[in-house]
PDB file of N, CA and C in Angstrom:
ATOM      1  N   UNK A   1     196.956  13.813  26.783  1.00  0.00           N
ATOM      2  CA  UNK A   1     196.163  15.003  26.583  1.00  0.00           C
ATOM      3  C   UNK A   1     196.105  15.770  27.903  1.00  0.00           C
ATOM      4  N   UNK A   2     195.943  17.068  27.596  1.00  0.00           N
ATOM      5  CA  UNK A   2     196.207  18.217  28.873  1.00  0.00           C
ATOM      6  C   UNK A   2     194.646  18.724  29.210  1.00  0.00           C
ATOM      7  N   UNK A   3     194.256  18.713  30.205  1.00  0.00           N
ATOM      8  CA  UNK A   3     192.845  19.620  30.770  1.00  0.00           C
ATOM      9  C   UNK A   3     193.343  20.522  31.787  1.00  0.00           C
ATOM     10  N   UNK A   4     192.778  21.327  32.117  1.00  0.00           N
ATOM     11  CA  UNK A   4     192.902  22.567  32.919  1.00  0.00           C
ATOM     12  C   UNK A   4     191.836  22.623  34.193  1.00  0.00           C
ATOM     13  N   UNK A   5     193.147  23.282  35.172  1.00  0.00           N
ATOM     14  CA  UNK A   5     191.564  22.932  36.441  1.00  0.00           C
ATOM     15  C   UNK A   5     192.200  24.370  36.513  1.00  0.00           C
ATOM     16  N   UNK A   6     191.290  25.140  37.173  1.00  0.00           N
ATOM     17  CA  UNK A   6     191.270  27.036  37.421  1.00  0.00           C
ATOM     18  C   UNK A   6     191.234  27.086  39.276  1.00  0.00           C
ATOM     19  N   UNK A   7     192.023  27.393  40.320  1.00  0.00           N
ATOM     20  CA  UNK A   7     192.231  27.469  41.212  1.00  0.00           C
ATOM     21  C   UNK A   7     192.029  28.714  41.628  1.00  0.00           C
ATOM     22  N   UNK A   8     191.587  29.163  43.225  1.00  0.00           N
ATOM     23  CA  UNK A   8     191.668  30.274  43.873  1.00  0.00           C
ATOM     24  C   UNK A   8     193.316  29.914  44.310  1.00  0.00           C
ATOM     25  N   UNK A   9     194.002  31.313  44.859  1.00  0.00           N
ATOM     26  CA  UNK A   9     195.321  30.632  45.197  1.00  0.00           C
ATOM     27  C   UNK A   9     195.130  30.156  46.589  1.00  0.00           C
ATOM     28  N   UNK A  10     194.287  29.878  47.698  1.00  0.00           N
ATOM     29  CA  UNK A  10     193.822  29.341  48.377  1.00  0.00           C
ATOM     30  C   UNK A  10     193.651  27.730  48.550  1.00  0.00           C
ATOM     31  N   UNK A  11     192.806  27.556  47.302  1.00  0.00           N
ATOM     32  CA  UNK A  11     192.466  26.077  47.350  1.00  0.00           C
ATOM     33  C   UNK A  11     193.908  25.232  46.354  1.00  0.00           C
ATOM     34  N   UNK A  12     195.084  26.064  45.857  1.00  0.00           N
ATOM     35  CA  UNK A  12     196.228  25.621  45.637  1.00  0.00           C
ATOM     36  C   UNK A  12     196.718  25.649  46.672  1.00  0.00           C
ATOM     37  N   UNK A  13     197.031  26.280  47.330  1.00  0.00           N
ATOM     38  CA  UNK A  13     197.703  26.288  48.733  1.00  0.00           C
ATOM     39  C   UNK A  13     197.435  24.718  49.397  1.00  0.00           C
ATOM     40  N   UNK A  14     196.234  24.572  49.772  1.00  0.00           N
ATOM     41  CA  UNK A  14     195.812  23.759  50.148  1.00  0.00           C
ATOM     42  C   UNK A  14     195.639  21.962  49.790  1.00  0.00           C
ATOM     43  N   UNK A  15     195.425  21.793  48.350  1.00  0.00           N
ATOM     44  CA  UNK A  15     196.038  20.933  47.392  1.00  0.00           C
ATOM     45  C   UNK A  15     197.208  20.335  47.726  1.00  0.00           C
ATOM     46  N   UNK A  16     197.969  21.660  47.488  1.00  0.00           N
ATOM     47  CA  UNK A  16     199.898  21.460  48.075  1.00  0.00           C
ATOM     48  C   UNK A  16     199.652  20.762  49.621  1.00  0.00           C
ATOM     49  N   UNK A  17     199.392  21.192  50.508  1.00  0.00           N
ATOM     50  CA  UNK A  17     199.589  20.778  51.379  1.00  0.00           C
ATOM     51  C   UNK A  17     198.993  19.045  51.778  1.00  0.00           C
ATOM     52  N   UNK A  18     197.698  18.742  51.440  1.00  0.00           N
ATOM     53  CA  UNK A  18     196.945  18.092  51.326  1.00  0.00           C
ATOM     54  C   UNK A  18     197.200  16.448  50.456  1.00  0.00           C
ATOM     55  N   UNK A  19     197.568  17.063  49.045  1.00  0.00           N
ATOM     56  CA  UNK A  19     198.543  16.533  47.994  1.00  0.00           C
ATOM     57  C   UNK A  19     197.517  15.550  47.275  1.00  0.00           C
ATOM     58  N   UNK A  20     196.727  16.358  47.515  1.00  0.00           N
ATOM     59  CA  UNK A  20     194.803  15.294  46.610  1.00  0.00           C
ATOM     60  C   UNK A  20     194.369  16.773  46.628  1.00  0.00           C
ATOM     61  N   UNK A  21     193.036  16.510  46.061  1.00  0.00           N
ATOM     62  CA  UNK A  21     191.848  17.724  45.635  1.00  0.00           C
ATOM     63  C   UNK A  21     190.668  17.441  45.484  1.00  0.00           C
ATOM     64  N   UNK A  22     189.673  17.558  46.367  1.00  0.00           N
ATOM     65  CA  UNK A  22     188.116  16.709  46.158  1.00  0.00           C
ATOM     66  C   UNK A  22     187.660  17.837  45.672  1.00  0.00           C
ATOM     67  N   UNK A  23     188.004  18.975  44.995  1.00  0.00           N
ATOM     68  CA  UNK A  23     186.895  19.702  44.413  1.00  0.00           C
ATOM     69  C   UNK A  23     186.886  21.214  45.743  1.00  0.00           C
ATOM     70  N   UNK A  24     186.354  22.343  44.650  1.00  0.00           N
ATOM     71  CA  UNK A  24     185.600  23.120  45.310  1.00  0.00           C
ATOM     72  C   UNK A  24     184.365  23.385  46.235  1.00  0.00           C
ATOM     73  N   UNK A  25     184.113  24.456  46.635  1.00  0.00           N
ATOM     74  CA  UNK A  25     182.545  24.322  46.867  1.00  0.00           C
ATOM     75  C   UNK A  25     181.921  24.107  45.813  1.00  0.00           C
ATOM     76  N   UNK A  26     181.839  25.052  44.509  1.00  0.00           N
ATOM     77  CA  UNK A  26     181.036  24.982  43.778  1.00  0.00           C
ATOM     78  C   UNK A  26     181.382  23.307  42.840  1.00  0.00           C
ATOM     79  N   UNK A  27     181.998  22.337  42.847  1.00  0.00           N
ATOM     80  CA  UNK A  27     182.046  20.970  42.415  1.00  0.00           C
ATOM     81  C   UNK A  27     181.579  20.762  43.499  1.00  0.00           C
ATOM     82  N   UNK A  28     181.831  20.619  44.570  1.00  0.00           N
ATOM     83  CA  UNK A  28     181.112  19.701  46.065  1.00  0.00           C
ATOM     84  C   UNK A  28     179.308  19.955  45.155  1.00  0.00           C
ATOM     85  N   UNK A  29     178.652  21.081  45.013  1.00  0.00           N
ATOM     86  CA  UNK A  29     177.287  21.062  44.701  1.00  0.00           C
ATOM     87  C   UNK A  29     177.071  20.172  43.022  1.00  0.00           C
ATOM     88  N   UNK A  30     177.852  20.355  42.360  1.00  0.00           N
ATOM     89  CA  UNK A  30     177.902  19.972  41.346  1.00  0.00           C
ATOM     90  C   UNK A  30     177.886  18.292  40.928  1.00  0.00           C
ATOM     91  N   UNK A  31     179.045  17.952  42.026  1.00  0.00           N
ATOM     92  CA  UNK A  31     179.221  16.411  42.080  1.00  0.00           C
ATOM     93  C   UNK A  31     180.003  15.679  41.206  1.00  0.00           C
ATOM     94  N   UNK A  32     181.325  16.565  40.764  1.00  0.00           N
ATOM     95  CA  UNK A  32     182.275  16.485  40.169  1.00  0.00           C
ATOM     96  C   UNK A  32     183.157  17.551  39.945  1.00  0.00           C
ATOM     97  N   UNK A  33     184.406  17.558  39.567  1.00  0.00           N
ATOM     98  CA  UNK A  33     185.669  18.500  39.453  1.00  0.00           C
ATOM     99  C   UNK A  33     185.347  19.461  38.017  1.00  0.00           C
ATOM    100  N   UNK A  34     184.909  20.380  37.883  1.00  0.00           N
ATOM    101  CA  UNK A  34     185.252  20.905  36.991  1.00  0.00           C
ATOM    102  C   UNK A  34     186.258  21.374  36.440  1.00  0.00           C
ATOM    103  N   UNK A  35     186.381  21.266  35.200  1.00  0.00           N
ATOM    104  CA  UNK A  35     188.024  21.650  34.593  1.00  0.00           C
ATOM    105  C   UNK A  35     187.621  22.049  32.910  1.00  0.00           C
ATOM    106  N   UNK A  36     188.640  22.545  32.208  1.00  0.00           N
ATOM    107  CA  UNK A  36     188.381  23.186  30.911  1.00  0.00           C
ATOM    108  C   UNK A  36     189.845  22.215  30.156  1.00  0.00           C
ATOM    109  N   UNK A  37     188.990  22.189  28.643  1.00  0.00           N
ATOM    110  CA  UNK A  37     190.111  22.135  27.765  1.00  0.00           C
ATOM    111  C   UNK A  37     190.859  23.335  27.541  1.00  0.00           C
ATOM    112  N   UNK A  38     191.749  23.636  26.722  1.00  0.00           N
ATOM    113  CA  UNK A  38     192.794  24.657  26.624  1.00  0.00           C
ATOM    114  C   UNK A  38     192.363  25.350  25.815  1.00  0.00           C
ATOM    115  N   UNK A  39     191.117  24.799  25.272  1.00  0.00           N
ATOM    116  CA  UNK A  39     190.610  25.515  23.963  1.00  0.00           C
ATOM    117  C   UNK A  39     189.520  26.839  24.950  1.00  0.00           C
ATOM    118  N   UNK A  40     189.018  25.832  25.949  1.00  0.00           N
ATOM    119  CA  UNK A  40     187.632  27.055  26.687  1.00  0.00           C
ATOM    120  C   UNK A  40     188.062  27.539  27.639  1.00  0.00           C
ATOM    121  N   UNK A  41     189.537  27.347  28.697  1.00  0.00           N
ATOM    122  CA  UNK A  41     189.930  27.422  29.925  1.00  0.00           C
ATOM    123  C   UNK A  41     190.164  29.107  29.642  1.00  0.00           C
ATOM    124  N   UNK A  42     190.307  30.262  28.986  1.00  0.00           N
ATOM    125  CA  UNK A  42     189.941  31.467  29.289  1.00  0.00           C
ATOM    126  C   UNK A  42     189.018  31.816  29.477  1.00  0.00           C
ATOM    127  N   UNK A  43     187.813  31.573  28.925  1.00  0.00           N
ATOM    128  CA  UNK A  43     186.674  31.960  28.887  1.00  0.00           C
ATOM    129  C   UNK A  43     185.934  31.619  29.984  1.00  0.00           C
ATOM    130  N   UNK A  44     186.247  30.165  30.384  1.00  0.00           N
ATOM    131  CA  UNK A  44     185.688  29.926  31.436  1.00  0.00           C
ATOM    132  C   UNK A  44     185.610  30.895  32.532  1.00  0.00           C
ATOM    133  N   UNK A  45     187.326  30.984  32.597  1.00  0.00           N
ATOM    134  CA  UNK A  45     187.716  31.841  33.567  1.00  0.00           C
ATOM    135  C   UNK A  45     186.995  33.472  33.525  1.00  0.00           C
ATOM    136  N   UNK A  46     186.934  33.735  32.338  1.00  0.00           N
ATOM    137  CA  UNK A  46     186.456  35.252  32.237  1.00  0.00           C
ATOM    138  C   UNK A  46     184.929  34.857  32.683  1.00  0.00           C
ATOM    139  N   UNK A  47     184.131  33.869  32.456  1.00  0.00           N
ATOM    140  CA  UNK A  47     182.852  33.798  32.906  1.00  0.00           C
ATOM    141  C   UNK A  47     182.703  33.860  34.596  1.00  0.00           C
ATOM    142  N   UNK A  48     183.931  32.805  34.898  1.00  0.00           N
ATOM    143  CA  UNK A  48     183.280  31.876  36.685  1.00  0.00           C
ATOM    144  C   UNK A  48     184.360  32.923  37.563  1.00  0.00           C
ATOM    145  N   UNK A  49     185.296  33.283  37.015  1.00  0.00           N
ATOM    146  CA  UNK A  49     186.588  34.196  38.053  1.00  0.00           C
ATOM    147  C   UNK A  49     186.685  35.717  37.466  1.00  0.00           C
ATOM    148  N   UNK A  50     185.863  35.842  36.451  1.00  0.00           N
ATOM    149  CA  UNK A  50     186.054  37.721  36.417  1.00  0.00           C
ATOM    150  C   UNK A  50     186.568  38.635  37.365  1.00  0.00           C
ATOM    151  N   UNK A  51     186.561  38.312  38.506  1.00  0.00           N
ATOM    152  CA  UNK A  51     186.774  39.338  39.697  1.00  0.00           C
ATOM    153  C   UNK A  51     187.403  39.285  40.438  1.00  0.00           C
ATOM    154  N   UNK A  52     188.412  37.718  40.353  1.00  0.00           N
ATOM    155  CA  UNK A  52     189.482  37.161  41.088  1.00  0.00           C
ATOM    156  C   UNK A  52     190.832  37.920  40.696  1.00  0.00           C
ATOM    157  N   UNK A  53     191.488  38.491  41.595  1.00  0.00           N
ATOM    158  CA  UNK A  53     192.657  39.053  41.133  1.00  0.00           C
ATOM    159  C   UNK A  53     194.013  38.427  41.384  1.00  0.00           C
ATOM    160  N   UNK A  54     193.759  37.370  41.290  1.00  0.00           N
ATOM    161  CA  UNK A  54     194.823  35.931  41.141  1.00  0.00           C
ATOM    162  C   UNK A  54     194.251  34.924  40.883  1.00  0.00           C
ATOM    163  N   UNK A  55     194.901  34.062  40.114  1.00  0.00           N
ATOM    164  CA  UNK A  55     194.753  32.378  39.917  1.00  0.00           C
ATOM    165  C   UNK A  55     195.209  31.763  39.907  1.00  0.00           C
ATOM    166  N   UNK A  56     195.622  30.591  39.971  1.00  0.00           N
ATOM    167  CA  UNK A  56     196.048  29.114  39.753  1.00  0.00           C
ATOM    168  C   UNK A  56     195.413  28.686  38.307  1.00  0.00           C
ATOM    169  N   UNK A  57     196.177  27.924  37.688  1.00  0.00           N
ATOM    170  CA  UNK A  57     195.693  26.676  36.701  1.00  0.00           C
ATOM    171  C   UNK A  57     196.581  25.769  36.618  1.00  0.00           C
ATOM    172  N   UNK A  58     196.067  24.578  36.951  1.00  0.00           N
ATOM    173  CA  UNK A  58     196.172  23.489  36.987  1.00  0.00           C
ATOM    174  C   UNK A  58     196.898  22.467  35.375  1.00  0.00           C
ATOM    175  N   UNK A  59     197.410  22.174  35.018  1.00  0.00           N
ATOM    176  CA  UNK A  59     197.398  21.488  33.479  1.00  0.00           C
ATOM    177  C   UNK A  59     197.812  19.904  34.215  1.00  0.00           C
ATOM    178  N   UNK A  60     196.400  18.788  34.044  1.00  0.00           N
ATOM    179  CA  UNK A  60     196.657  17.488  34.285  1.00  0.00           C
ATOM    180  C   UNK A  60     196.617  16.769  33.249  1.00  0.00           C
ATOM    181  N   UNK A  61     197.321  15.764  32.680  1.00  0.00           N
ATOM    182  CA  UNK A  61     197.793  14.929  32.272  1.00  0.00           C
ATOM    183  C   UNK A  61     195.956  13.996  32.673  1.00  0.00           C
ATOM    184  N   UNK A  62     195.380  13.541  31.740  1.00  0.00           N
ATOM    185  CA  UNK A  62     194.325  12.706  31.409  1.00  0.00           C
ATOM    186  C   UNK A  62     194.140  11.778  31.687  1.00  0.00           C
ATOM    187  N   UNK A  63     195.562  10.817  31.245  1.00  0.00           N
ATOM    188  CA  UNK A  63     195.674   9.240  31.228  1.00  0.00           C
ATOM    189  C   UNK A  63     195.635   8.828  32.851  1.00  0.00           C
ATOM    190  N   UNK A  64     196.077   9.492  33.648  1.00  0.00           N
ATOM    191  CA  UNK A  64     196.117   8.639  35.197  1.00  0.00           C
ATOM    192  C   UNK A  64     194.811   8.986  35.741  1.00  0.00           C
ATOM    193  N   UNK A  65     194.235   9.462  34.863  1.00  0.00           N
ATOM    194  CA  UNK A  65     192.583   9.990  35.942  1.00  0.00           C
ATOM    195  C   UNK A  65     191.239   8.583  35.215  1.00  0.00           C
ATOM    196  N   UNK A  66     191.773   7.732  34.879  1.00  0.00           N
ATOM    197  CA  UNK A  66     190.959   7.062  33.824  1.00  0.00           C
ATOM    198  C   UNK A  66     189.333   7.388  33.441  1.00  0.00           C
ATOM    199  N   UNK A  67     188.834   6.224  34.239  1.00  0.00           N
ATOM    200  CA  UNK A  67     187.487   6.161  34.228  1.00  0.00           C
ATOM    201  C   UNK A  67     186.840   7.375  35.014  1.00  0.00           C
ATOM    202  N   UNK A  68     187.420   8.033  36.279  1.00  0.00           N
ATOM    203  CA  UNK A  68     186.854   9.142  36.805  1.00  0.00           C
ATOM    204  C   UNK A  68     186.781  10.473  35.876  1.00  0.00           C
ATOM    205  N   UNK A  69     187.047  10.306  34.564  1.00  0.00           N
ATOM    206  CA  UNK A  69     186.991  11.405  33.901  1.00  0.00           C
ATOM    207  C   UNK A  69     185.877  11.340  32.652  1.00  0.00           C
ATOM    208  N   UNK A  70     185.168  12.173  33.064  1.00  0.00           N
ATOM    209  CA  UNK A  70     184.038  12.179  31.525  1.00  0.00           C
ATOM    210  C   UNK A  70     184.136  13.192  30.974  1.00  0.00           C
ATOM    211  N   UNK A  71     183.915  13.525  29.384  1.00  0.00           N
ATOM    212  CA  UNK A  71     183.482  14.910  28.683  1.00  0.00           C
ATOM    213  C   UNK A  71     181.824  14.856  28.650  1.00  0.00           C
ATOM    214  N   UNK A  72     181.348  15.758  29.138  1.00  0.00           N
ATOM    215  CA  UNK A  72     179.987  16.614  29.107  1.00  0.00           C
ATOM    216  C   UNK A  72     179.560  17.640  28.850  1.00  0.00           C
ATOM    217  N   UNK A  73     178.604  17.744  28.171  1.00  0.00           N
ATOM    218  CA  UNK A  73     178.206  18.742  27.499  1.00  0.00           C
ATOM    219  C   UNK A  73     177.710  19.636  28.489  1.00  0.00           C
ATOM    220  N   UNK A  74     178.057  20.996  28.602  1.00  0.00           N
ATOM    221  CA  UNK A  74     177.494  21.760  29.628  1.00  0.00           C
ATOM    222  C   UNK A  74     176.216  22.461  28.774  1.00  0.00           C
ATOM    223  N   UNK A  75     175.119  22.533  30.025  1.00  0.00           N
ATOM    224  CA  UNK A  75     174.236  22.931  28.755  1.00  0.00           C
ATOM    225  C   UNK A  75     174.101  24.160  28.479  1.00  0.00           C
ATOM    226  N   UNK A  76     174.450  25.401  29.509  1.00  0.00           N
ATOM    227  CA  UNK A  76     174.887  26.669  29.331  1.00  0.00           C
ATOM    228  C   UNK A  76     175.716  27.401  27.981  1.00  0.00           C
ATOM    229  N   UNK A  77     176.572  25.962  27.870  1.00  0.00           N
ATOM    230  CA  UNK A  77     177.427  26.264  26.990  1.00  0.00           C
ATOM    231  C   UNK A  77     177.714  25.810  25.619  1.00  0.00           C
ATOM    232  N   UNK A  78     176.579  24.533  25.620  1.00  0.00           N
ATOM    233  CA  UNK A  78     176.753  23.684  24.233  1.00  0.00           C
ATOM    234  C   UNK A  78     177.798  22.717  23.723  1.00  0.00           C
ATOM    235  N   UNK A  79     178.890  23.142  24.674  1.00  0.00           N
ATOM    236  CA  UNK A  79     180.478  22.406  24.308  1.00  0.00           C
ATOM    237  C   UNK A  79     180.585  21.479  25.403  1.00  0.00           C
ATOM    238  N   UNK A  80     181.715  20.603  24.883  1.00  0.00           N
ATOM    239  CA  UNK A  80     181.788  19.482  25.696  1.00  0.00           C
ATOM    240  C   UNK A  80     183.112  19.712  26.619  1.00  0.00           C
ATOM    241  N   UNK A  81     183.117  19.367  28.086  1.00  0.00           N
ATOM    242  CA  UNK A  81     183.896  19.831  28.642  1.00  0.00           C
ATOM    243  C   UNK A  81     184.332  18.654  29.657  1.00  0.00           C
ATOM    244  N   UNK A  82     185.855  18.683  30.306  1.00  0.00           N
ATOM    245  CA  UNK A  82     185.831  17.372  31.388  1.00  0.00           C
ATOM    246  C   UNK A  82     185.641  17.732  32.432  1.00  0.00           C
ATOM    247  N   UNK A  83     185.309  16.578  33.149  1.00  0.00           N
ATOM    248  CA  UNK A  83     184.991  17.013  34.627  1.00  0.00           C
ATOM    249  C   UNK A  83     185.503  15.100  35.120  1.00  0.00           C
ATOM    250  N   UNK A  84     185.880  15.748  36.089  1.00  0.00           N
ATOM    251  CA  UNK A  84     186.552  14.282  37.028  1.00  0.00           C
ATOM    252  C   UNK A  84     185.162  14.013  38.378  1.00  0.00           C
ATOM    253  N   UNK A  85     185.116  12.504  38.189  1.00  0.00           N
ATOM    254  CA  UNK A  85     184.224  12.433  39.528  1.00  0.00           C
ATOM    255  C   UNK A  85     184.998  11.208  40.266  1.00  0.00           C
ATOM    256  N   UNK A  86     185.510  12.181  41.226  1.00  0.00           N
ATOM    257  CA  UNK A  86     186.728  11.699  41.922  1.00  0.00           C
ATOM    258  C   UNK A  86     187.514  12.753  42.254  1.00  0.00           C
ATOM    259  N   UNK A  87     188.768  11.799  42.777  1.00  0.00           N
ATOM    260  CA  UNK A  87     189.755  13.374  43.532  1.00  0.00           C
ATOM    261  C   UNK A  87     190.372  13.435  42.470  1.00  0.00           C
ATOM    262  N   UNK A  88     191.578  14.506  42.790  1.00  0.00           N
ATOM    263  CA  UNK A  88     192.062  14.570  41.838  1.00  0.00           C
ATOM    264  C   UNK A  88     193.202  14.539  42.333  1.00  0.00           C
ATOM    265  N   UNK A  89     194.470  13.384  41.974  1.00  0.00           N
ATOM    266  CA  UNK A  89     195.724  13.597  42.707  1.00  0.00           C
ATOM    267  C   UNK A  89     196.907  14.317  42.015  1.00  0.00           C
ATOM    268  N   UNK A  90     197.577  14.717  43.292  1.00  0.00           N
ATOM    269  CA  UNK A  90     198.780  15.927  42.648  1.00  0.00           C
ATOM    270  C   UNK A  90     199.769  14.975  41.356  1.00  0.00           C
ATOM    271  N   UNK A  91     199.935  14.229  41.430  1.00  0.00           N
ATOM    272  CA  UNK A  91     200.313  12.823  40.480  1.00  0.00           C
ATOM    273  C   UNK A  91     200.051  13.839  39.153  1.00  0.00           C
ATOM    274  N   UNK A  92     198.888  13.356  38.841  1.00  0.00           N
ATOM    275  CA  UNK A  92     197.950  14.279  37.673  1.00  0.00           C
ATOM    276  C   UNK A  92     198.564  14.981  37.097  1.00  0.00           C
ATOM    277  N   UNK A  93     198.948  16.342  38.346  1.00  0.00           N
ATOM    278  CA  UNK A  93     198.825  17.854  37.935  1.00  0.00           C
ATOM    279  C   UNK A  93     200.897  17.654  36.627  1.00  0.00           C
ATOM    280  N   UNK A  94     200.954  18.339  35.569  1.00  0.00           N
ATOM    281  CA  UNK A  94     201.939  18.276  35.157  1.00  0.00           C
ATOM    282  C   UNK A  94     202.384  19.641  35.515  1.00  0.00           C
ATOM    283  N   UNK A  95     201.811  20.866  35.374  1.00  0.00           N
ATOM    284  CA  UNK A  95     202.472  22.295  35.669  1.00  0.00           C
ATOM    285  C   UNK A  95     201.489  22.731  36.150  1.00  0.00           C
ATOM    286  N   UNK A  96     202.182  24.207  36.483  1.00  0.00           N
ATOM    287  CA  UNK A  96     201.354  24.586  37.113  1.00  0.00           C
ATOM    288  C   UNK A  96     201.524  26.430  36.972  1.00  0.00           C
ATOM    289  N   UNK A  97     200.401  27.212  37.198  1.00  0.00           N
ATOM    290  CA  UNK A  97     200.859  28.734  36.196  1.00  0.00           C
ATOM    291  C   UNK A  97     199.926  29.715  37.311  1.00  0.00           C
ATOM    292  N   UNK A  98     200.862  30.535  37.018  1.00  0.00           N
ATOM    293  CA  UNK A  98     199.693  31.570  37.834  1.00  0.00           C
ATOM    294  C   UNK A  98     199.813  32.894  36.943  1.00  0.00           C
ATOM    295  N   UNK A  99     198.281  33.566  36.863  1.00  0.00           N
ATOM    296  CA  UNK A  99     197.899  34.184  36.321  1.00  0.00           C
ATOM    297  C   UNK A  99     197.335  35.024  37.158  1.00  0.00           C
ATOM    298  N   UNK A 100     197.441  36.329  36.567  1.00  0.00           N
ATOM    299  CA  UNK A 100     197.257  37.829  37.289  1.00  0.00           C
ATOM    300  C   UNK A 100     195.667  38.366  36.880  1.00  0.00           C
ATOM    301  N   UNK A 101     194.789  37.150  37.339  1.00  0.00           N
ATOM    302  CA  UNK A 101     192.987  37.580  36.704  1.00  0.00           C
ATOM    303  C   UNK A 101     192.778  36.933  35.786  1.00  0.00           C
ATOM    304  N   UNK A 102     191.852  37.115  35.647  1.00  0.00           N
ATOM    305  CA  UNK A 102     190.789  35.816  34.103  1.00  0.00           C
ATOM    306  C   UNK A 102     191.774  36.169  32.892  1.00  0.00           C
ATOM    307  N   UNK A 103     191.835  38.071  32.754  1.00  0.00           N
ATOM    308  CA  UNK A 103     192.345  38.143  31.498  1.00  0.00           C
ATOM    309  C   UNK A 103     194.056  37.613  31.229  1.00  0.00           C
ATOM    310  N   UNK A 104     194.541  37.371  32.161  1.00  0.00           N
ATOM    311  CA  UNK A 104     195.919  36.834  31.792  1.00  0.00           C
ATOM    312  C   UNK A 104     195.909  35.359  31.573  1.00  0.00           C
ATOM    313  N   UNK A 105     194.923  34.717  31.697  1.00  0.00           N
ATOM    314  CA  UNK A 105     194.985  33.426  31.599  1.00  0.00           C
ATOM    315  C   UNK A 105     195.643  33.149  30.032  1.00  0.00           C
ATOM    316  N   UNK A 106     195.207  33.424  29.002  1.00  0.00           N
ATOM    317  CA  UNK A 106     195.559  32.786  27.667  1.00  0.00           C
ATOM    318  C   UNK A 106     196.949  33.144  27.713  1.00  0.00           C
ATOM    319  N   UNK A 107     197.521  34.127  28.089  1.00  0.00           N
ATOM    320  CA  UNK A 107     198.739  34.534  27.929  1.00  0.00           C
ATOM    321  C   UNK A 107     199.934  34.026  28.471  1.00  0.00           C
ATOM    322  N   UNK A 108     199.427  33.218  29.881  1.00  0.00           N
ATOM    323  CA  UNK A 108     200.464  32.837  30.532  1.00  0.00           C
ATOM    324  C   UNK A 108     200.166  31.358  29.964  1.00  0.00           C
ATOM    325  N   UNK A 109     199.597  30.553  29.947  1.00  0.00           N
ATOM    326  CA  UNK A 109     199.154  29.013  29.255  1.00  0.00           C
ATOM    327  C   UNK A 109     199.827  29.005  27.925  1.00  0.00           C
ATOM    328  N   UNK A 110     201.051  27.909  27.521  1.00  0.00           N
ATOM    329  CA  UNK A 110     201.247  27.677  26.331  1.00  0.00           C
ATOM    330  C   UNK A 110     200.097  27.458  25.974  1.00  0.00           C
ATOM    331  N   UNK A 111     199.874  27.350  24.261  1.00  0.00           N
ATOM    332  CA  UNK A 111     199.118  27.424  23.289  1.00  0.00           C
ATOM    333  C   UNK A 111     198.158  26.224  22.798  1.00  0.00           C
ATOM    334  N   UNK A 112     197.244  25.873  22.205  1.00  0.00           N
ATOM    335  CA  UNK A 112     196.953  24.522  22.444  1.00  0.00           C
ATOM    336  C   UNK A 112     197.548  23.746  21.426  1.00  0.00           C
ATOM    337  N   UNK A 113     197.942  22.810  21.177  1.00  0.00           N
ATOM    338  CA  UNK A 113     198.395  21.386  20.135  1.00  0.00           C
ATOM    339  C   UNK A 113     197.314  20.719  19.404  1.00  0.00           C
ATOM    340  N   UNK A 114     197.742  21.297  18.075  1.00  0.00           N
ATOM    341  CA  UNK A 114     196.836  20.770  17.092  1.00  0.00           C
ATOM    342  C   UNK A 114     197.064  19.622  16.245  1.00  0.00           C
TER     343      UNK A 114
END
């Protein structure tokens, strides 16, 4: 199964170089990695990056993140979403996409698997 992590192209840059990922600022406060299924990963984006005029997304592969990965219900949002508590290694990441703002996100992301 595929989850989505949403990047500044900054903290990809950095990832790359690094070749792990402990999270953003806003996960450093949080106390875990936030990431979206494929089903919410636009929206997210149109909520948390509206104003970013580039992105990164991330698509990791589930199975190597085991136990550091939970679904939680955000309560903002009612839906259940993953979040890793732990790093996150480049291992993980399967592709990788860049998108021109929140609104290109669905467009450039294959579709989800039903």
């Amino acid at each position: 199964m595929l989850i989505y992590k949403i990047l500044l192209p900054s903290e990809w840059a950095a990832f790359e170089a690094d070749g792990r990922f402990d999270g953003s600022p806003f996960d450093h406060s949080s106390g875990f990695i936030h990431c979206s299924s494929r089903e919410h990963v636009g929206e997210t984006a149109r909520l948390v990056f509206g104003q970013e005029p580039k992105l990164v997304l991330l698509a990791i592969e589930t199975e190597p993140l085991g136990a550091t990965l939970r679904w939680e219900e955000a309560p903002d949002r009612g839906v259940l979403f993953p979040h890793i508590y732990g790093e996150l290694p480049r291992s993980a990441v399967t592709a990788v996409y860049e998108a021109a703002g929140a609104a290109d996100v669905d467009r450039v992301l294959p579709p989800a698997v039903t």
